[in-house]
Protein backbone atom coordinates (compact mmCIF):
# COMPACT_ATOMS: atom_id res chain seq x y z
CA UNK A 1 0.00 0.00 0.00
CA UNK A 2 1.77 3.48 -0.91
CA UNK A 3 2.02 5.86 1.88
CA UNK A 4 -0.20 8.70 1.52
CA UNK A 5 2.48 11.72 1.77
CA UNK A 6 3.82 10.24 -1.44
CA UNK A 7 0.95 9.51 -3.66
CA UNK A 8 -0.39 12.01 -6.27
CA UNK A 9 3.06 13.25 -8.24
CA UNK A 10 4.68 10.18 -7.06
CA UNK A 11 7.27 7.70 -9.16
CA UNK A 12 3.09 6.02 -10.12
CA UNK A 13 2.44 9.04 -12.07
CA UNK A 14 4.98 11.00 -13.03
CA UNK A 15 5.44 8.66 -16.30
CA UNK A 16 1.90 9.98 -17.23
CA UNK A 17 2.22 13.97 -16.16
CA UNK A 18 6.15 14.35 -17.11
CA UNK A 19 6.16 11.58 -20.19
CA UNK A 20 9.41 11.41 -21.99
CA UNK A 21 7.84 11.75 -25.94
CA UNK A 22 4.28 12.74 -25.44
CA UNK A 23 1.50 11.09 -27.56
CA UNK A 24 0.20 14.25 -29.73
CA UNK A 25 -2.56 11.84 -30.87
CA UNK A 26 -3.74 11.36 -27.17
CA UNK A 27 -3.46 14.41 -24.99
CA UNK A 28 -5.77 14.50 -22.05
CA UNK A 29 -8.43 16.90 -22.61
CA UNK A 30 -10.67 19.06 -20.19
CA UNK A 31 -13.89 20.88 -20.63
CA UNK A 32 -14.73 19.64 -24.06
CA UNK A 33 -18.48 19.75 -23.28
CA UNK A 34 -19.90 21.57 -20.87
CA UNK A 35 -20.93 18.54 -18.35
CA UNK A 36 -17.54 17.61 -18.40
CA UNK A 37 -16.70 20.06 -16.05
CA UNK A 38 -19.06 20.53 -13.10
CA UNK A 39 -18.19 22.36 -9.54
CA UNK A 40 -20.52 22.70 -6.46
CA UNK A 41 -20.02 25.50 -3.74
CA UNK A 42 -19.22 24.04 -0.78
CA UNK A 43 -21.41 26.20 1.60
CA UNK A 44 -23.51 25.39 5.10
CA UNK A 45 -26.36 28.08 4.97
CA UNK A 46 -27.23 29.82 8.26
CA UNK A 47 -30.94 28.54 8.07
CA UNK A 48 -33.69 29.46 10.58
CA UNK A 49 -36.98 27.64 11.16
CA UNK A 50 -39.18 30.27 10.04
CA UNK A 51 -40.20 33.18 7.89
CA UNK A 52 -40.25 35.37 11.04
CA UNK A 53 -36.96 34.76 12.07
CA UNK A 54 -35.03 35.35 8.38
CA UNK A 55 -33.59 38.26 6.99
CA UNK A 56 -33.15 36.42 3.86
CA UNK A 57 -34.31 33.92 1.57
CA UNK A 58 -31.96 30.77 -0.38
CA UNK A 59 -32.05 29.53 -3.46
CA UNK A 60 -29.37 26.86 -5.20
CA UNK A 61 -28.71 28.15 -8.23
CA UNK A 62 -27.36 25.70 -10.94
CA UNK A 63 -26.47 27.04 -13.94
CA UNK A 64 -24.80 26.57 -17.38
CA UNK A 65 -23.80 29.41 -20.02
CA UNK A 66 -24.57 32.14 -17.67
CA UNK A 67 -21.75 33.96 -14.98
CA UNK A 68 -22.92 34.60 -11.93
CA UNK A 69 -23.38 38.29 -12.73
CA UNK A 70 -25.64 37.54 -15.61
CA UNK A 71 -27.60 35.14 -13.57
CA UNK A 72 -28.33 36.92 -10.89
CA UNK A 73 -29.60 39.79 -13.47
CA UNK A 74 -31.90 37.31 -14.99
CA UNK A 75 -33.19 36.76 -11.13
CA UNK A 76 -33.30 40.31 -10.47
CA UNK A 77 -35.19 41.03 -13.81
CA UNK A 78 -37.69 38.58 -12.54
CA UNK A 79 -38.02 39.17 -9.41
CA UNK A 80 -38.73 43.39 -9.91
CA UNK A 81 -35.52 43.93 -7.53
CA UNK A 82 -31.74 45.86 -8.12
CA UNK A 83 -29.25 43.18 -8.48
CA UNK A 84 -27.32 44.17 -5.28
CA UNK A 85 -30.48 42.76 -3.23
CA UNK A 86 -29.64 39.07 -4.28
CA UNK A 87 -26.40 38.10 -2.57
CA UNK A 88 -23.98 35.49 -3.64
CA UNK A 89 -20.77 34.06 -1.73
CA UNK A 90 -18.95 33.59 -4.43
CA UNK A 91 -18.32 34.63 -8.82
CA UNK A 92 -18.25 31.51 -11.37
CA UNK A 93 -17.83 31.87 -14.95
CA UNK A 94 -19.83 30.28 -17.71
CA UNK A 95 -17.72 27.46 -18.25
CA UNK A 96 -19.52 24.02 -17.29
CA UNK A 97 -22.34 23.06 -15.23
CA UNK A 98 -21.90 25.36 -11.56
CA UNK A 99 -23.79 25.30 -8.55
CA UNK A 100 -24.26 28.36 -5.60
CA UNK A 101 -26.18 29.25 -2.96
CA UNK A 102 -27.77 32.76 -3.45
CA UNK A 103 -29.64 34.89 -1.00
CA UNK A 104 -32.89 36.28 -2.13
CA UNK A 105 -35.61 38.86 -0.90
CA UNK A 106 -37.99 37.76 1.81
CA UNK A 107 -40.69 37.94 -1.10
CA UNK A 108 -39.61 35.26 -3.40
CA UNK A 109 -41.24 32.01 -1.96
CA UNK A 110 -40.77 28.59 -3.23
CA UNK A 111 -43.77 29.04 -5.71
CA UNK A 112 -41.76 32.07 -7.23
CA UNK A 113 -38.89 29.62 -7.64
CA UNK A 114 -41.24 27.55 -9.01
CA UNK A 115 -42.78 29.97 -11.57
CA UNK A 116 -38.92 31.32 -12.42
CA UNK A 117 -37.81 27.32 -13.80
CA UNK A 118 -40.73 27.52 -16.53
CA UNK A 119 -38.93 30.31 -18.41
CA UNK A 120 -37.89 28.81 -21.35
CA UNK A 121 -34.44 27.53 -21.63
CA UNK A 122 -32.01 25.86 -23.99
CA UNK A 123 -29.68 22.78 -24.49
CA UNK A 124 -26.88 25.23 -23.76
CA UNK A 125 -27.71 28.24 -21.77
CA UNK A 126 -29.87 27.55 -18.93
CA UNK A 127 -30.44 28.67 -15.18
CA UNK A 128 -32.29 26.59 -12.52
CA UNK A 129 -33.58 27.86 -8.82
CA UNK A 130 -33.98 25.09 -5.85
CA UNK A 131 -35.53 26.38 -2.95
CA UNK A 132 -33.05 26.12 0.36
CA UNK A 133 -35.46 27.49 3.21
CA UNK A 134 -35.33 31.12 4.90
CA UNK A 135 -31.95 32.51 6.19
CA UNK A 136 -30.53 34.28 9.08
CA UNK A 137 -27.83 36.83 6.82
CA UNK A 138 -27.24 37.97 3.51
CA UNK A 139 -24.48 35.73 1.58
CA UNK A 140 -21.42 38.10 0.74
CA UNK A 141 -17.81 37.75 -0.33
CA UNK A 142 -15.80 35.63 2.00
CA UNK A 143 -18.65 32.81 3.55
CA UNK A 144 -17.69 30.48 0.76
CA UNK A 145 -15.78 27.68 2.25
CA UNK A 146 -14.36 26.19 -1.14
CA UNK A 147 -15.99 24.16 -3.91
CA UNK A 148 -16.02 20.51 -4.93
CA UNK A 149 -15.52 19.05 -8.51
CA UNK A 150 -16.12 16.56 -10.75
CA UNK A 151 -14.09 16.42 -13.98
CA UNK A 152 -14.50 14.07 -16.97
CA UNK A 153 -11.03 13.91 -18.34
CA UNK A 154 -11.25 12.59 -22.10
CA UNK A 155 -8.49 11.42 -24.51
CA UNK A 156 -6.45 9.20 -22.66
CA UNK A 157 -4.79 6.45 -23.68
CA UNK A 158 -4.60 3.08 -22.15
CA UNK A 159 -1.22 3.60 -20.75
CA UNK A 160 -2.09 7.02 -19.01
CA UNK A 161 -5.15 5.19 -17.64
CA UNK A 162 -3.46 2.72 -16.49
CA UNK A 163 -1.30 5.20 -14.45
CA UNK A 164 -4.10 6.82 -12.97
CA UNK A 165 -4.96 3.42 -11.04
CA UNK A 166 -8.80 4.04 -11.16
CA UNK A 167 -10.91 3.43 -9.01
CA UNK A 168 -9.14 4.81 -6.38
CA UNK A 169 -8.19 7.90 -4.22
CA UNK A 170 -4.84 9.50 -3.97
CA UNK A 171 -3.30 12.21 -1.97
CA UNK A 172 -2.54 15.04 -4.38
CA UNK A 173 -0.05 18.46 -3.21
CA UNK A 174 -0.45 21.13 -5.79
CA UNK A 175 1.52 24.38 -6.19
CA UNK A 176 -1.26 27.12 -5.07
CA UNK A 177 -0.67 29.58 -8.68
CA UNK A 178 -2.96 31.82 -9.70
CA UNK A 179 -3.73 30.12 -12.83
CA UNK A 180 -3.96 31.99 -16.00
CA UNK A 181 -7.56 31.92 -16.30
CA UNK A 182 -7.40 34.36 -13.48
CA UNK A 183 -5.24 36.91 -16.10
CA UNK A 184 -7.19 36.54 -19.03
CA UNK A 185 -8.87 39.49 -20.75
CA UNK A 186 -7.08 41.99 -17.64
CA UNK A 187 -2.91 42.94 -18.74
CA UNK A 188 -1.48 42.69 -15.81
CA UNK A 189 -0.22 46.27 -16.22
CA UNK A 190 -3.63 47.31 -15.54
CA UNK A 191 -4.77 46.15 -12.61
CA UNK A 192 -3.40 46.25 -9.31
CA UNK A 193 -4.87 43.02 -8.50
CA UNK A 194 -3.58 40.56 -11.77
CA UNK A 195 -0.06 42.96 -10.60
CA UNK A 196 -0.50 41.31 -7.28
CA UNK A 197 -1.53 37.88 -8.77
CA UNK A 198 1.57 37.83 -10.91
CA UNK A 199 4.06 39.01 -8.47
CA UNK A 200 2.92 36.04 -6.24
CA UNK A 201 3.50 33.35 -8.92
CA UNK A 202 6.93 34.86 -9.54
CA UNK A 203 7.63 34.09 -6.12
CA UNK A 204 6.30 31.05 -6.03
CA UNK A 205 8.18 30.23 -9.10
CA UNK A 206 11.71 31.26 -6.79
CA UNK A 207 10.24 28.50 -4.03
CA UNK A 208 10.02 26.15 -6.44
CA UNK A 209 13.50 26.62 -8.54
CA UNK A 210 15.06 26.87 -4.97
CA UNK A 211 14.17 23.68 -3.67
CA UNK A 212 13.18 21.56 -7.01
CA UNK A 213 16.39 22.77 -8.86
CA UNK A 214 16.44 20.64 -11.82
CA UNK A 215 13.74 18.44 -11.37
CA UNK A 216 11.09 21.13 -12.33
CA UNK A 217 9.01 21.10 -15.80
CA UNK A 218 8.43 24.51 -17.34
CA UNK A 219 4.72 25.13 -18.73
CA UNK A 220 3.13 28.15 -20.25
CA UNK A 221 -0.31 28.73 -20.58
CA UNK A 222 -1.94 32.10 -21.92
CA UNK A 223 1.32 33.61 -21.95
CA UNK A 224 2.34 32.82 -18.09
CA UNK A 225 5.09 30.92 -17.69
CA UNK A 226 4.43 27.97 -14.79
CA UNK A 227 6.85 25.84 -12.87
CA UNK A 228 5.73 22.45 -11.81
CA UNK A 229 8.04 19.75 -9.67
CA UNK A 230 8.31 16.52 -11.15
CA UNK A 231 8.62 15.15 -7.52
CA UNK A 232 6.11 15.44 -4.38
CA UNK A 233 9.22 15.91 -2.05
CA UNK A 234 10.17 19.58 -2.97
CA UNK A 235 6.00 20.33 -2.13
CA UNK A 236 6.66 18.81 1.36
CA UNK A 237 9.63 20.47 1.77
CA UNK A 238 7.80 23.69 0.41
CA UNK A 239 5.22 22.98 3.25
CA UNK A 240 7.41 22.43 5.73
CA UNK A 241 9.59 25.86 5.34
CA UNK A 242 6.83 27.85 4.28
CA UNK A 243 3.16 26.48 4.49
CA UNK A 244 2.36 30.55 3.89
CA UNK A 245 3.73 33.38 2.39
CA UNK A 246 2.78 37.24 2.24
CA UNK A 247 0.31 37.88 -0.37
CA UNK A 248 -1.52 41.27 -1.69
CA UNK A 249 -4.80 40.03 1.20
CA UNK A 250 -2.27 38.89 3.45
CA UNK A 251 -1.52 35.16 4.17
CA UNK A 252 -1.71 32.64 0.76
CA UNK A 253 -0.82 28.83 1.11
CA UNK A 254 1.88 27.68 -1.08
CA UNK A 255 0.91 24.12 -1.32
CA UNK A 256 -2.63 22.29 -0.75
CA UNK A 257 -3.51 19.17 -0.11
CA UNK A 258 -6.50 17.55 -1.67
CA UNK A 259 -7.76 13.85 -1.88
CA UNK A 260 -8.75 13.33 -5.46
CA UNK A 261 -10.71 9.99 -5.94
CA UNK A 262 -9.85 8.79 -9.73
CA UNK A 263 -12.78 6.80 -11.01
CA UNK A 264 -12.67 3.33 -13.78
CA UNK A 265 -11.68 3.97 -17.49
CA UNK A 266 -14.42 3.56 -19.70
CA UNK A 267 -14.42 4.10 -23.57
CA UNK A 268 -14.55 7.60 -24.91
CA UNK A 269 -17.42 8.61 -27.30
CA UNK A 270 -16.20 11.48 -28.59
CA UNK A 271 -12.21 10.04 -29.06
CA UNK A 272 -12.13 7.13 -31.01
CA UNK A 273 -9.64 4.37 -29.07
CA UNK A 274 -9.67 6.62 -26.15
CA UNK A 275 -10.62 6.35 -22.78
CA UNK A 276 -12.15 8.59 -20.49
CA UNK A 277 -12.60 9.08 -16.60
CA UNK A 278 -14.13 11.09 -13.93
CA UNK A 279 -11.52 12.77 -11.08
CA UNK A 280 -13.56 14.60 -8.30
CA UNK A 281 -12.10 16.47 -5.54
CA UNK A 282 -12.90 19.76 -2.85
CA UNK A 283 -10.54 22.58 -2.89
CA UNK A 284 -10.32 25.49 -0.45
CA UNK A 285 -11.95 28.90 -1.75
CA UNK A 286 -8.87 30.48 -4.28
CA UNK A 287 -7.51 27.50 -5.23
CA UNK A 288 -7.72 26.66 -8.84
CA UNK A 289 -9.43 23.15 -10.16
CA UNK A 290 -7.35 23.56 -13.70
CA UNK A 291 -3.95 24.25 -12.10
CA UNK A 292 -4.23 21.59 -9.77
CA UNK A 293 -5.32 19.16 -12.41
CA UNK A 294 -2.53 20.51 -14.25
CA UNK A 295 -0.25 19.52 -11.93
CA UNK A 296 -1.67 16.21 -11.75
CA UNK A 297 -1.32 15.53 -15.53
CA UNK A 298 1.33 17.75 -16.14
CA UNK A 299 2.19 19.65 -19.83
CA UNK A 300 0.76 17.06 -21.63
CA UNK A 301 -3.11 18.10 -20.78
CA UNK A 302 -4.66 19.99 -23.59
CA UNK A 303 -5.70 23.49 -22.46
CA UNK A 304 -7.72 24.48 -26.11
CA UNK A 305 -10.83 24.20 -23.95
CA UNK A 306 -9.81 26.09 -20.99
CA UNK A 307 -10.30 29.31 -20.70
């Protein structure tokens, strides 16, 4: 049985994230459809027992095509309300199929949720309400307490998923980047924040070199240049020396640890003599589900459907 603190970029994988010659022909791919990608907030709502007691109301939203901004303008439109009076703990984009808690007006009941999920929708754009119960606060910023995933990763070949083991559950360390997703659309130059985001992956970057030295794999993705270790013993090391570092809020982690359980090959529809399988996994709130997948399958993943 493999010890825990050396599973995920252990000696098991390494021959599938670092290969030597790299199939071009079988890359692993992410995000190809939609329902490939799909991430839950990872929230415990501050319910009360009654209408008289709440300040608020919840609703899950699940959505696909929309950001949360546009969703909760669809909501508000609805509803006869500003946007600001819907609260939301947390921003996801309109790539795959998300989930979030958001905090409505005391006057939307579940029959108003009800009447809101016959608006017509379509195969690729489409916004759903569940009603949670009443609610003692507002969501805002900051109450999130991360978000779990489940990935279909496509394209693999039977030796990489043969690597991967599945079914099973490893241990996985990733480097805590920004990842460029985070950059994209903003220069850098522009905004004090991608500044900030960008001067903490450069020092990240120094960690790494300093302890990895040579044993490091060099990726770039939308421009940003990446360094990944091709060992887990330089991210333990990492932890050990410095499990935090100043950041522009403060305190970031430089490593996290997440337990990512790898589910059985089965045949890929949309790849011909490929395989397929589904990874899920919680990480903490700021912690990106591409980068640490990245890290996981290293420069061979295909990033054309990232974004």
């Amino acid at each position: 049985m493999e010890r825990p603190d050396t599973d995920g970029l252990a000696d098991g994988l390494r021959s599938l994230a670092w290969p030597t010659t790299p199939d071009p022909t079988h890359t692993p791919t992410l995000k190809e459809r939609r329902r490939d990608f799909r991430v839950c907030e990872s929230l415990v709502l501050p319910l009360v027992t009654t209408p008289a007691e709440a300040r608020c109301a919840y609703v899950l939203l699940t959505k696909q095509g929309f950001s949360t901004r546009q969703a909760v303008s669809e909501l508000a439109s609805f509803l006869g309300v500003a946007p600001p009076r819907i609260g939301h703990a947390c921003s996801k984009n309109d790539d795959g199929i998300t989930q979030q808690h958001l905090s409505v007006p005391l006057e939307c009941t579940p029959q108003t949720v009800a009447a809101f999920n016959l608006k017509p929708r379509s195969d690729s754009r489409w916004l759903h309400l569940a009603w949670q119960g009443w609610g003692a606060r507002p969501l805002e910023t900051g109450m999130m307490h991360g978000n779990d995933f489940r990935v279909n990763v496509r394209n693999l070949t039977a030796q990489a998923a043969h690597h991967l083991l599945g079914p099973r559950t490893i241990t996985h360390y990733t480097l805590n980047y920004f990842d460029a997703q985070f950059f994209t659309g903003t220069p850098a130059r522009l905004s004090p924040a991608t500044r900030d985001a960008a001067l903490w992956n450069e020092q990240l970057r120094a960690m790494v070199n300093d302890l990895a030295g040579d044993a490091v794999a060099h990726a770039t993705r939308a421009g940003h240049l990446y360094l990944f270790t091709h060992k887990t013993a330089p991210l333990l090391e990492l932890l050990r020396r410095a499990p935090q570092a100043p950041c522009q809020t403060g305190q970031r982690a430089t490593v996290t640890q997440t337990l990512i359980r790898i589910g059985p090959p089965v045949t890929d529809g949309l790849h011909p003599q490929a395989l397929q399988c589904e990874l899920s996994f919680h990480l903490p709130d700021g912690v990106y589900a591409s980068s640490a997948l990245a890290q996981l399958l290293g420069p061979v993943l295909d990033y054309r459907h990232l974004r």
